[in-house]
C-alpha atoms as a PDB file:
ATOM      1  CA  UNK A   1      87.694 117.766 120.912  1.00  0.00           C
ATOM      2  CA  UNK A   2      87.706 114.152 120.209  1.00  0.00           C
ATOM      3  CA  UNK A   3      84.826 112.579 118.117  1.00  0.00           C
ATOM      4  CA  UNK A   4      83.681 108.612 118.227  1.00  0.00           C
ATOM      5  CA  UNK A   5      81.343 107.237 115.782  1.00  0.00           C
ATOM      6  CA  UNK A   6      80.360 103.520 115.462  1.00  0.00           C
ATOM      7  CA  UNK A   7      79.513 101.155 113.595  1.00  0.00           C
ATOM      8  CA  UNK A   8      78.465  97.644 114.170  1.00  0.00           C
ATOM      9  CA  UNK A   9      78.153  93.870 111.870  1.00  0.00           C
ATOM     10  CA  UNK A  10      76.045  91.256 113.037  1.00  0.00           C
ATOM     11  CA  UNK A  11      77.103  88.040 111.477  1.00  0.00           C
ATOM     12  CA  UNK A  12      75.532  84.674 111.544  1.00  0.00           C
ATOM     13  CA  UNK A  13      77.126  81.236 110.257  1.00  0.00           C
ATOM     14  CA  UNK A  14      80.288  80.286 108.744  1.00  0.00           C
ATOM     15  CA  UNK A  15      82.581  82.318 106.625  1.00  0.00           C
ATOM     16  CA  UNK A  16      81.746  80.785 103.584  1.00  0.00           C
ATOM     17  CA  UNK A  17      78.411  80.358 103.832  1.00  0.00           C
ATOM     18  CA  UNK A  18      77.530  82.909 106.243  1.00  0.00           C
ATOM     19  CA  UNK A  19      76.018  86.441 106.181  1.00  0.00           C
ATOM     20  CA  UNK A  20      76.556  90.212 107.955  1.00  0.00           C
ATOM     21  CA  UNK A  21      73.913  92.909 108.373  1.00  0.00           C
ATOM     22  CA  UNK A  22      76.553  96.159 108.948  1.00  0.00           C
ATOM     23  CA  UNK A  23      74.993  99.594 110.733  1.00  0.00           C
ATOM     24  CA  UNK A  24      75.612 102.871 110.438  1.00  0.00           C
ATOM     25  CA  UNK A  25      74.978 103.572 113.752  1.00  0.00           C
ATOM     26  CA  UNK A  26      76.339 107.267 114.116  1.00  0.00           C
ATOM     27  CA  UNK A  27      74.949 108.315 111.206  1.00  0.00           C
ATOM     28  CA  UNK A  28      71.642 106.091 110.913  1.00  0.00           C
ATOM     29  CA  UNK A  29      72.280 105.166 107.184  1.00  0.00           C
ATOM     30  CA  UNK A  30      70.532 102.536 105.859  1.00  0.00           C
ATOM     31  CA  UNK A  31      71.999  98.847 106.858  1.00  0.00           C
ATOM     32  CA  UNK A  32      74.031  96.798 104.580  1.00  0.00           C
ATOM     33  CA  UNK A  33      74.064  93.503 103.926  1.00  0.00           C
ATOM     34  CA  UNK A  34      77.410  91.562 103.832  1.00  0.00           C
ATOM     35  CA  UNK A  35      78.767  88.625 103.056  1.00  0.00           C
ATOM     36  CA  UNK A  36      82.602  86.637 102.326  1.00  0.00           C
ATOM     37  CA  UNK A  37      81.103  86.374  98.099  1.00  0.00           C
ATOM     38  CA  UNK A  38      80.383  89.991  97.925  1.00  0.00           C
ATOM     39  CA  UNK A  39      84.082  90.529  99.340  1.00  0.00           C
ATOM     40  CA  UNK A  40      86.332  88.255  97.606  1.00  0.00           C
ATOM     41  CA  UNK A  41      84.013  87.560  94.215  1.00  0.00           C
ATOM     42  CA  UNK A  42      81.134  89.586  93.600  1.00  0.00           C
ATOM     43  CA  UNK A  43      79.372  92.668  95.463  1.00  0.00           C
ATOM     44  CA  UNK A  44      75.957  91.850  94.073  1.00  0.00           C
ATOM     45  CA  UNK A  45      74.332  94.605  95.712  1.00  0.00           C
ATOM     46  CA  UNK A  46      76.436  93.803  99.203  1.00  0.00           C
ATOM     47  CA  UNK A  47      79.235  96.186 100.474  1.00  0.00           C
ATOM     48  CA  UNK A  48      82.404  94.474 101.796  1.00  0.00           C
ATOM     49  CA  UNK A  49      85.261  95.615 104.542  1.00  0.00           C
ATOM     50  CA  UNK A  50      87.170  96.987 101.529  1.00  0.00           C
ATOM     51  CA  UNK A  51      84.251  99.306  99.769  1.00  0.00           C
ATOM     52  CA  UNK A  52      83.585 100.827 102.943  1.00  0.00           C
ATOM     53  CA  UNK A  53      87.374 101.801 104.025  1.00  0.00           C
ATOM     54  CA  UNK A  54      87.243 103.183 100.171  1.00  0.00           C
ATOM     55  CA  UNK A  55      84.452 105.171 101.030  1.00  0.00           C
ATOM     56  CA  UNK A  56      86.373 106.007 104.190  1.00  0.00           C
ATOM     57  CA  UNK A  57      88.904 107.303 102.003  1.00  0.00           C
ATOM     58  CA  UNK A  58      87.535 109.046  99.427  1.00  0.00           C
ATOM     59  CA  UNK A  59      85.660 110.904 101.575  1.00  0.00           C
ATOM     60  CA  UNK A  60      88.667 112.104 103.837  1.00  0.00           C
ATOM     61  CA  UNK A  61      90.857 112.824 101.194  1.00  0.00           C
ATOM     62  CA  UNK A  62      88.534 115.105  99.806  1.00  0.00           C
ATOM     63  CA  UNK A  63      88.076 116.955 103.165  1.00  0.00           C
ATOM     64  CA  UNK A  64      91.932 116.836 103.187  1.00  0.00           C
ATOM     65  CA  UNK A  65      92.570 118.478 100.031  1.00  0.00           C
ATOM     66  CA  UNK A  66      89.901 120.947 100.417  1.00  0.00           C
ATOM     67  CA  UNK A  67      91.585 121.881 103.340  1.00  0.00           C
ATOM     68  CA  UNK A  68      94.949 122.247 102.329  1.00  0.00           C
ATOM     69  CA  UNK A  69      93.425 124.186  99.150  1.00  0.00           C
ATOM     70  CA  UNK A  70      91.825 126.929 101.223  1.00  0.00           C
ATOM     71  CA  UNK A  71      95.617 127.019 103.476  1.00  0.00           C
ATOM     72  CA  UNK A  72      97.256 128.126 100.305  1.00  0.00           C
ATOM     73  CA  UNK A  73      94.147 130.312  99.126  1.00  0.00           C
ATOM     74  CA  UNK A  74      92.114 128.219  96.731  1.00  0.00           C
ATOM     75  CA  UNK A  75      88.873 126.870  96.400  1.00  0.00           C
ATOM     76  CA  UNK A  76      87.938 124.350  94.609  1.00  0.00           C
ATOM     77  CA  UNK A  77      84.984 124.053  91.909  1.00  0.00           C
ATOM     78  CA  UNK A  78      84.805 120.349  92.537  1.00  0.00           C
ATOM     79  CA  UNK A  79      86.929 117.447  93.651  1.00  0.00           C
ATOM     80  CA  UNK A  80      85.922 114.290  92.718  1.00  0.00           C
ATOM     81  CA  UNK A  81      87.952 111.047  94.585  1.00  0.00           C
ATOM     82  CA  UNK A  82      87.777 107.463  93.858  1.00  0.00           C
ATOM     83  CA  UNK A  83      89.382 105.177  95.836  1.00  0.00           C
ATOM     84  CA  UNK A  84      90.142 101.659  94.757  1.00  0.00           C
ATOM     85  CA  UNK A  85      90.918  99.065  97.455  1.00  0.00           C
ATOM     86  CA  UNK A  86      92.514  96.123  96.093  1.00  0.00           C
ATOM     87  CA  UNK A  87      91.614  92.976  98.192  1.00  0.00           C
ATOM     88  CA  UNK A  88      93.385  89.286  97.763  1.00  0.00           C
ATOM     89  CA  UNK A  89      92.121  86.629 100.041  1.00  0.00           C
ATOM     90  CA  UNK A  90      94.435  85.047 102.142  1.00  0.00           C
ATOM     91  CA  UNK A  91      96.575  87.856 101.991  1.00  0.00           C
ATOM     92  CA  UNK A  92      94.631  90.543 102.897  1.00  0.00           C
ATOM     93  CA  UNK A  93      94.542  94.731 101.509  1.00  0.00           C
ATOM     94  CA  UNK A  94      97.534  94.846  98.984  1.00  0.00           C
ATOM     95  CA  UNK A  95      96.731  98.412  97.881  1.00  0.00           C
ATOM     96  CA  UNK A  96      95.005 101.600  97.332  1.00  0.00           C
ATOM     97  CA  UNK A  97      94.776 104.060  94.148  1.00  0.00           C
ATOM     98  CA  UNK A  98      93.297 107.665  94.985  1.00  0.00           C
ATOM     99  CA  UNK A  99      92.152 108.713  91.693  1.00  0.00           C
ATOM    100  CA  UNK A 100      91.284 112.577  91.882  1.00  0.00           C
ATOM    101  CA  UNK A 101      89.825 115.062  89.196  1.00  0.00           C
ATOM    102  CA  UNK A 102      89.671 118.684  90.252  1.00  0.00           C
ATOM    103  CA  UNK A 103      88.555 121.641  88.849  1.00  0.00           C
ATOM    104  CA  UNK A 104      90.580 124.517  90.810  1.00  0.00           C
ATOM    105  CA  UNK A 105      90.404 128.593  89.751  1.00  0.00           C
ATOM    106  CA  UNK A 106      93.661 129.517  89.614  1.00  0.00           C
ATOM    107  CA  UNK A 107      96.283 126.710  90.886  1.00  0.00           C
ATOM    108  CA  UNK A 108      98.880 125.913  88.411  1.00  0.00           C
ATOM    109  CA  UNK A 109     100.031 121.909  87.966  1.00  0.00           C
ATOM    110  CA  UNK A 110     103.429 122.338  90.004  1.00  0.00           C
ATOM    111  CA  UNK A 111     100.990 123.944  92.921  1.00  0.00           C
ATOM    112  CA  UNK A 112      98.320 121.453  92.356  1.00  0.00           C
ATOM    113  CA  UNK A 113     100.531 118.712  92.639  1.00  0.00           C
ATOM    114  CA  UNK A 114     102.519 119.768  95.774  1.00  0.00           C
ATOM    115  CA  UNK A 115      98.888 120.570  97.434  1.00  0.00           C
ATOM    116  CA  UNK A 116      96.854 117.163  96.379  1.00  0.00           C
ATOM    117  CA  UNK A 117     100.944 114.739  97.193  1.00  0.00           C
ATOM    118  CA  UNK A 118     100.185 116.364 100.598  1.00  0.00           C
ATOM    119  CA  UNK A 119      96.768 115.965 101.401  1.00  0.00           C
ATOM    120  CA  UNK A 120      97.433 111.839 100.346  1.00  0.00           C
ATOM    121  CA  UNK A 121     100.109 111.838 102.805  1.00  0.00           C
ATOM    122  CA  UNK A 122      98.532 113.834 105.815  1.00  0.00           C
ATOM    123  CA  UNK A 123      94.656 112.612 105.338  1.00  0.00           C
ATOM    124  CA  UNK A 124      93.604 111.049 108.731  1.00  0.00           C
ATOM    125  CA  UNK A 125      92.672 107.808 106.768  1.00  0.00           C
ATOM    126  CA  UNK A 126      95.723 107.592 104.705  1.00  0.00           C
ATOM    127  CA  UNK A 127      97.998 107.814 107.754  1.00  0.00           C
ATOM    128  CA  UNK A 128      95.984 105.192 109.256  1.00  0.00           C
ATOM    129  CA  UNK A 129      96.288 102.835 106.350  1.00  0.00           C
ATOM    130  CA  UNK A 130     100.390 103.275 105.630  1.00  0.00           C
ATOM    131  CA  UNK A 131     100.797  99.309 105.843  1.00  0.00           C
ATOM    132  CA  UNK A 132      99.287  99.606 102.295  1.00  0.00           C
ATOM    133  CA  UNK A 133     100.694 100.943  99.298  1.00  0.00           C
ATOM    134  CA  UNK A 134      98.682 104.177  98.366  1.00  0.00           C
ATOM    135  CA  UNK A 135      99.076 105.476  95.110  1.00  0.00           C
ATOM    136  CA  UNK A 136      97.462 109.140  93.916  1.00  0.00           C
ATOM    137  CA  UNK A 137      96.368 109.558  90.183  1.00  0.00           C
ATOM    138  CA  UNK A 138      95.605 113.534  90.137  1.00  0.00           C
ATOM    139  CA  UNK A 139      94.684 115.707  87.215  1.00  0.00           C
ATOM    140  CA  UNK A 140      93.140 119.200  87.021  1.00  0.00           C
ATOM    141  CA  UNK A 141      89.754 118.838  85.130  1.00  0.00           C
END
């Protein structure tokens, strides 16, 4: 079964000078405000294109791992994932760096490693985003 959800930016003026309200609207979380500064110099309490596809990221990479953790019988304590999305304007998304801490009964680092390599490579976002370089930082906590 397929699954949609949307969101929506409402921008008014120029790039520069202009301004974005971005909705949630699938999940009803609280608006965001937008704007070029928060983007390409500071966030100043404003979310950007590139936060949100690290949130996008993090989160599914998580679910991925998890997943591919219980397929070879483990369960995680807690996985913690930070993604960082570099941005450079005029050029665009250079990169991404998965950072991931886990704390995993069990798994040794060769099994670890071959699980979490995996889950970067086959996480619905990740395969999405392979015009990027993705990099994965992960250590058992």
């Amino acid at each position: 079964m397929s699954v949609t959800r949307n969101a929506s930016t409402r921008w008014t003026g120029d790039l520069q000078s202009g301004s974005g309200v971005t909705s949630f609207v699938s999940s009803g979380l609280p608006d965001t405000p937008v704007t070029w500064a928060a983007r390409s110099i500071e966030p100043e309490g404003k979310t950007s294109p590139e936060e949100l596809i690290a949130a996008a990221h993090a989160s599914c990479f998580s679910m991925a791992f998890s997943g591919a953790l219980a397929k070879a019988g483990f369960t995680a304590e807690e996985v913690v994932t930070e993604a960082a999305v570099d941005f450079k304007p005029g050029t665009g998304i250079t990169g991404i760096a998965l950072t991931v801490r886990a704390t995993i009964p069990g798994i040794d680092a060769e099994q670890f490693s071959e699980i979490s390599l995996g889950a970067k490579e086959n996480c619905p976002v990740s395969q999405a985003l392979k015009a990027v370089p993705i990099t994965l930082d992960a250590k058992l906590g």
